[in-house]
Protein backbone atom coordinates (compact mmCIF):
# COMPACT_ATOMS: atom_id res chain seq x y z
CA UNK A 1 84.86 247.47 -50.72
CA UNK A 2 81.99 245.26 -51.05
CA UNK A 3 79.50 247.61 -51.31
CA UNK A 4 81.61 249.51 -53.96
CA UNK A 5 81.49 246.34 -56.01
CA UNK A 6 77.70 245.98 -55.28
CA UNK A 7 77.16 249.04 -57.15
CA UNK A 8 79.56 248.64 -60.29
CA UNK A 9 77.94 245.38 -60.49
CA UNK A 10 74.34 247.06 -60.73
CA UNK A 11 75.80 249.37 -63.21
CA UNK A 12 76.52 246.87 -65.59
CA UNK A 13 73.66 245.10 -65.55
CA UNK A 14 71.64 248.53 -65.97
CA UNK A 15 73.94 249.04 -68.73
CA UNK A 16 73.32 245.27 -70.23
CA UNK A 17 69.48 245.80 -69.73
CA UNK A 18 69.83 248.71 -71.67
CA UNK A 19 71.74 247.81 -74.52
CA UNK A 20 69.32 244.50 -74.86
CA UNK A 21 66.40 246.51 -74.95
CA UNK A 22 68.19 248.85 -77.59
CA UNK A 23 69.20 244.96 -79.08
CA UNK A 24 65.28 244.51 -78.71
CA UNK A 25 63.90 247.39 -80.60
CA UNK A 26 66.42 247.20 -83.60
CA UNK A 27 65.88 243.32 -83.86
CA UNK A 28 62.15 242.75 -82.77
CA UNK A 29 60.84 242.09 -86.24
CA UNK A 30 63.52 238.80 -86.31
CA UNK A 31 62.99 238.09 -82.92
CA UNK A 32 59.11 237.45 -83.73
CA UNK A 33 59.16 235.64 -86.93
CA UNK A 34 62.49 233.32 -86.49
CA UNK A 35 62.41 230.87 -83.55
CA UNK A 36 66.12 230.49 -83.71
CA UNK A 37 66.91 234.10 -83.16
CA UNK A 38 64.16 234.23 -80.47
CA UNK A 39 66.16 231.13 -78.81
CA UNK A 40 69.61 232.94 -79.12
CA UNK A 41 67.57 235.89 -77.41
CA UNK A 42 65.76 234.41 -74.95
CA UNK A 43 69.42 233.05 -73.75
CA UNK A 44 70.76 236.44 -74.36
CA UNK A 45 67.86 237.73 -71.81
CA UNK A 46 68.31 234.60 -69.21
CA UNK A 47 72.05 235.66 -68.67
CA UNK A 48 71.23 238.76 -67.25
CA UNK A 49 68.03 237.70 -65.03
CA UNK A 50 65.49 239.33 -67.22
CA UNK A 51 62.21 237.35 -68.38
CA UNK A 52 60.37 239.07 -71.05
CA UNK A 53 57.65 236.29 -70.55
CA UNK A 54 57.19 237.09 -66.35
CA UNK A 55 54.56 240.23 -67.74
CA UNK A 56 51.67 240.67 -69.93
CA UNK A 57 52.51 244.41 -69.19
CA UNK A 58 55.79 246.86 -69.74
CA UNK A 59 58.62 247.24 -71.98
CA UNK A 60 59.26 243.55 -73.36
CA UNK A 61 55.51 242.80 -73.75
CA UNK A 62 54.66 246.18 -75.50
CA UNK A 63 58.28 246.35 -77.58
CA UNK A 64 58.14 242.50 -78.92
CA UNK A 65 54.37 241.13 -78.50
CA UNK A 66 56.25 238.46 -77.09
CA UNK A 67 53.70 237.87 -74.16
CA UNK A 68 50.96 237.27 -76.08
CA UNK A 69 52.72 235.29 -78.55
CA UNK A 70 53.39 232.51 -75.84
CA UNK A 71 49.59 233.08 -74.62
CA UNK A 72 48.69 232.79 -77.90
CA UNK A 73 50.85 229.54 -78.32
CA UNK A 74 49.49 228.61 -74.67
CA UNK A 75 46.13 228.04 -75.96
CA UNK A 76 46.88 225.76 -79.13
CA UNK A 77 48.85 223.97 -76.84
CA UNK A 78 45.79 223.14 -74.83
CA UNK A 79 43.86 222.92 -77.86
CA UNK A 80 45.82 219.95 -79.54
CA UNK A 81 46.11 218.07 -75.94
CA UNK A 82 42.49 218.40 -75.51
CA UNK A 83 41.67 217.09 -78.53
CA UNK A 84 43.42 214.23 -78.15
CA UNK A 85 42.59 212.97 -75.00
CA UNK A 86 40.27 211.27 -75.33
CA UNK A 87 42.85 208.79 -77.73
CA UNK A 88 46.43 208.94 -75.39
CA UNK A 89 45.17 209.84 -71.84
CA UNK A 90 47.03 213.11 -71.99
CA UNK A 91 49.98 212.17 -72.68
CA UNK A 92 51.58 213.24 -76.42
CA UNK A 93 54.91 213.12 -77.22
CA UNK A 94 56.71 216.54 -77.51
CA UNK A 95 57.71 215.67 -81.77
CA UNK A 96 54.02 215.11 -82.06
CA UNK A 97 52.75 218.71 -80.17
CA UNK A 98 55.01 220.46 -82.41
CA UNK A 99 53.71 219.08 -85.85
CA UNK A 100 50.41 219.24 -84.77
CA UNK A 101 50.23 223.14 -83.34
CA UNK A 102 52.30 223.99 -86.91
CA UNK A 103 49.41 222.40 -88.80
CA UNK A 104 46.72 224.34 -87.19
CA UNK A 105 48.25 228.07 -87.20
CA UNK A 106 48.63 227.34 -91.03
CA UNK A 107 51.50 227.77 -92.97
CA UNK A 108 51.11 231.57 -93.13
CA UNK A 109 51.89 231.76 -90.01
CA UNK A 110 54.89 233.43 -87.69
CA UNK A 111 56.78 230.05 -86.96
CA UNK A 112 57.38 228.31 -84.11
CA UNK A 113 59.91 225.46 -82.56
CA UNK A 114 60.34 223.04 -80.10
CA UNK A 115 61.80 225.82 -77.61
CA UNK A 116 58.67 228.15 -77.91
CA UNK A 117 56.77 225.01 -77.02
CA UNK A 118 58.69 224.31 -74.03
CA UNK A 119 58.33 228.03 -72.95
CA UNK A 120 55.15 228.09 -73.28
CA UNK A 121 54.06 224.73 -71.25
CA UNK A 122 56.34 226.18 -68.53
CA UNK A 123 54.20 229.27 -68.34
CA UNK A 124 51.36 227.01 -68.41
CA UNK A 125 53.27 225.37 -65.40
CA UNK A 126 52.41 228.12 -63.52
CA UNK A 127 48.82 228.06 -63.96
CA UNK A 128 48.46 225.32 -61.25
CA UNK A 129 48.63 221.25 -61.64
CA UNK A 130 49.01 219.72 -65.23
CA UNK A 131 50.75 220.46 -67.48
CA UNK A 132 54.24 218.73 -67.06
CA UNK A 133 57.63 217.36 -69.42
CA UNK A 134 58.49 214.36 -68.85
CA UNK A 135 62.20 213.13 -70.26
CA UNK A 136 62.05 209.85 -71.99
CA UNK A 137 64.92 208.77 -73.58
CA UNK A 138 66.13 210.89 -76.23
CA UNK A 139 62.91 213.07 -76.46
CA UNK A 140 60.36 214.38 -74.17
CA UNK A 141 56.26 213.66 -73.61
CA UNK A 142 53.99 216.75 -72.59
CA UNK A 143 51.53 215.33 -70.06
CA UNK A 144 48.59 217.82 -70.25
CA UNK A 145 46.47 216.18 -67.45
CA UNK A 146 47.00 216.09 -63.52
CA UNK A 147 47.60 212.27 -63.19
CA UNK A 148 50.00 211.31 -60.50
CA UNK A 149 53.29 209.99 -62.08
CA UNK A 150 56.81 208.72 -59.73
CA UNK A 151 60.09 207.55 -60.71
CA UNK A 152 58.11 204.44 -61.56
CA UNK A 153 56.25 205.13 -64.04
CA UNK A 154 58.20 207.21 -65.86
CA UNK A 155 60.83 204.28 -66.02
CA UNK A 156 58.04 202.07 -67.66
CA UNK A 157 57.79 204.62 -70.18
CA UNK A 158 61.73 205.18 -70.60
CA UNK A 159 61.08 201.25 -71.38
CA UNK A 160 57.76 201.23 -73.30
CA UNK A 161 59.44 204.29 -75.76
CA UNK A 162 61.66 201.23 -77.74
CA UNK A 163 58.31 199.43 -79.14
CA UNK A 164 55.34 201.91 -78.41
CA UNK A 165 54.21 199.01 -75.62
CA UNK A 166 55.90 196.96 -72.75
CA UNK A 167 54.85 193.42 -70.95
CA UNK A 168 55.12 192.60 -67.02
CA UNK A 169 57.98 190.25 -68.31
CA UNK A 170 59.95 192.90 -69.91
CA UNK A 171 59.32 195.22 -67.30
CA UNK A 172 60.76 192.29 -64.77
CA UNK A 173 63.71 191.85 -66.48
CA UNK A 174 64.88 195.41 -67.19
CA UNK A 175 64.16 196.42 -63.65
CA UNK A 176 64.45 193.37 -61.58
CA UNK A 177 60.85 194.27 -60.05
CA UNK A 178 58.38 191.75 -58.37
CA UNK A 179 55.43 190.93 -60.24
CA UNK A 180 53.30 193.16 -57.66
CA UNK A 181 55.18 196.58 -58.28
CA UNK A 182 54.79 196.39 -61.83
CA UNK A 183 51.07 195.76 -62.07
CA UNK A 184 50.75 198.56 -59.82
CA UNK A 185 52.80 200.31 -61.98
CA UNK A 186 50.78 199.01 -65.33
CA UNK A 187 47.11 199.46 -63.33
CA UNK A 188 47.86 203.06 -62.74
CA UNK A 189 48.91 203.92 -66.42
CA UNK A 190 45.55 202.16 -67.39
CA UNK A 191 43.69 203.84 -64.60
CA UNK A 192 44.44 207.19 -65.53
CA UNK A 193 44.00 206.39 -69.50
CA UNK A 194 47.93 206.47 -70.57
CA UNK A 195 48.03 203.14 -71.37
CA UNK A 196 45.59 200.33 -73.34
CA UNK A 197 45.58 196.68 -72.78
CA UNK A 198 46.18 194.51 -75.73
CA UNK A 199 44.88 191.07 -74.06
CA UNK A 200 45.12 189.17 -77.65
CA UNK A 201 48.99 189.62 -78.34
CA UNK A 202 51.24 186.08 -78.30
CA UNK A 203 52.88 184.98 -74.91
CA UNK A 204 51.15 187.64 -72.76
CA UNK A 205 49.04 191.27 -72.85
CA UNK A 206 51.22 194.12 -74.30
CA UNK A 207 50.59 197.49 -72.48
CA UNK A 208 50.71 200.38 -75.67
CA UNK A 209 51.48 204.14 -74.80
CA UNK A 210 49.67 205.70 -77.68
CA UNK A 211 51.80 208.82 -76.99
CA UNK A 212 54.59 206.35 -78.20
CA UNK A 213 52.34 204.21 -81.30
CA UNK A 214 53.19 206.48 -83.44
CA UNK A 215 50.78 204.75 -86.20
CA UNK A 216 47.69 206.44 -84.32
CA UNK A 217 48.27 209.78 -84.83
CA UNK A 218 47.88 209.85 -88.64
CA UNK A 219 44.15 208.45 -88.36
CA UNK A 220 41.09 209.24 -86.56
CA UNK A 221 40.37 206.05 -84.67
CA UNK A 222 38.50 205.33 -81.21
CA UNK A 223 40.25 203.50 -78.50
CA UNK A 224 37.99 200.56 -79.49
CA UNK A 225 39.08 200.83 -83.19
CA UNK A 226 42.47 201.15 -81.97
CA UNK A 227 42.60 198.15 -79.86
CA UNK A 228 41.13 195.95 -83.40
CA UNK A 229 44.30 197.56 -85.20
CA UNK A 230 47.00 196.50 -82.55
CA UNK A 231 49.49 192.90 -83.72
């Protein structure tokens, strides 16, 4: 009985694999130019088990192009986080990734969202330690280097996302932390370049995320320039 289900089972999901790749061929010209069709098919594809990203080779790769679309996409990822590294420490916000890769393909362009982005840092994932999304809030930041980040520090961020920066005293009273776990906390975001010191601010030093200040990205400053800008 069980093996009789076993191999209606299989049958259907030959027969689904076959009508999606039929689906595929007929549609293939939306599914590359109109991220939410590509969404809707991607979701279509996920139901069934099939990845048309796992190969650079076969059906799904040859039929849509897909494969090197996201490779394609892979690389201005890396582009736009190495570029500005040197200015957040490798951390960018996920709003930010997205407007910057659409200005450099160029408005001719095939489009892309938020959810090819995604995709394609999760296939970058795979590529070994890096690239990682990290939930903050109501949005997510793209960390594009290999720093070492816990529970921790990611709640700092949850905290720093309201004003762009957080201070040991807010970061004491929303968490209820002793003054030595959050300047560990605070050393290691400076440390690893995700965070600048503002030592001049009223009452006490404000730690900035400039993957969070969101006046940076519209001008080409230095971290020193930065630091003269900051209230």
């Amino acid at each position: 009985m069980a093996e009789d289900q076993l191999m209606q089972m299989s049958k259907q999901l030959e027969m689904f694999k076959t009508h999606l790749e039929e689906f595929a061929s007929k549609h293939k010209q939306e599914i590359r130019k109109n991220p939410e069709f590509r969404v809707q098919f991607q979701d279509m594809c996920a139901t069934i088990g099939v990845d048309p990203l796992a190969s650079g080779k076969g059906f799904w790769s040859e039929m849509l192009g897909v494969g090197d679309f996201y490779y394609e996409l892979g690389v201005q990822i890396i582009e736009v986080c190495l570029a500005l590294k040197h200015r957040n420490g490798g951390l960018i916000t996920l709003d930010e990734l997205h407007q910057r890769v659409l200005k450099g393909r160029g408005k001719f362009a095939q489009d892309v969202s938020q959810d090819d982005l995604i995709r394609a840092i999760k296939k970058l994932k795979s590529l070994g330690n890096g690239f990682t999304m990290i939930p903050v809030g109501g949005r997510y930041l793209v960390q594009s280097v290999p720093a070492e980040l816990n529970m921790d520090h990611t709640v700092v961020l949850q905290i720093a996302e309201r004003n762009g920066y957080v201070t040991v005293s807010e970061i004491k009273s929303s968490l209820k932390w002793e003054t030595e776990r959050t300047n560990q906390v605070l050393e290691h975001l400076l440390k690893e370049g995700l965070a600048w010191i503002d030592k001049q601010a009223p009452d006490e030093p404000q730690y900035w995320l400039p993957a969070l200040f969101s006046d940076l990205y519209s001008r080409d400053v230095t971290p020193e320039e930065a630091d003269e800008s900051l209230p």
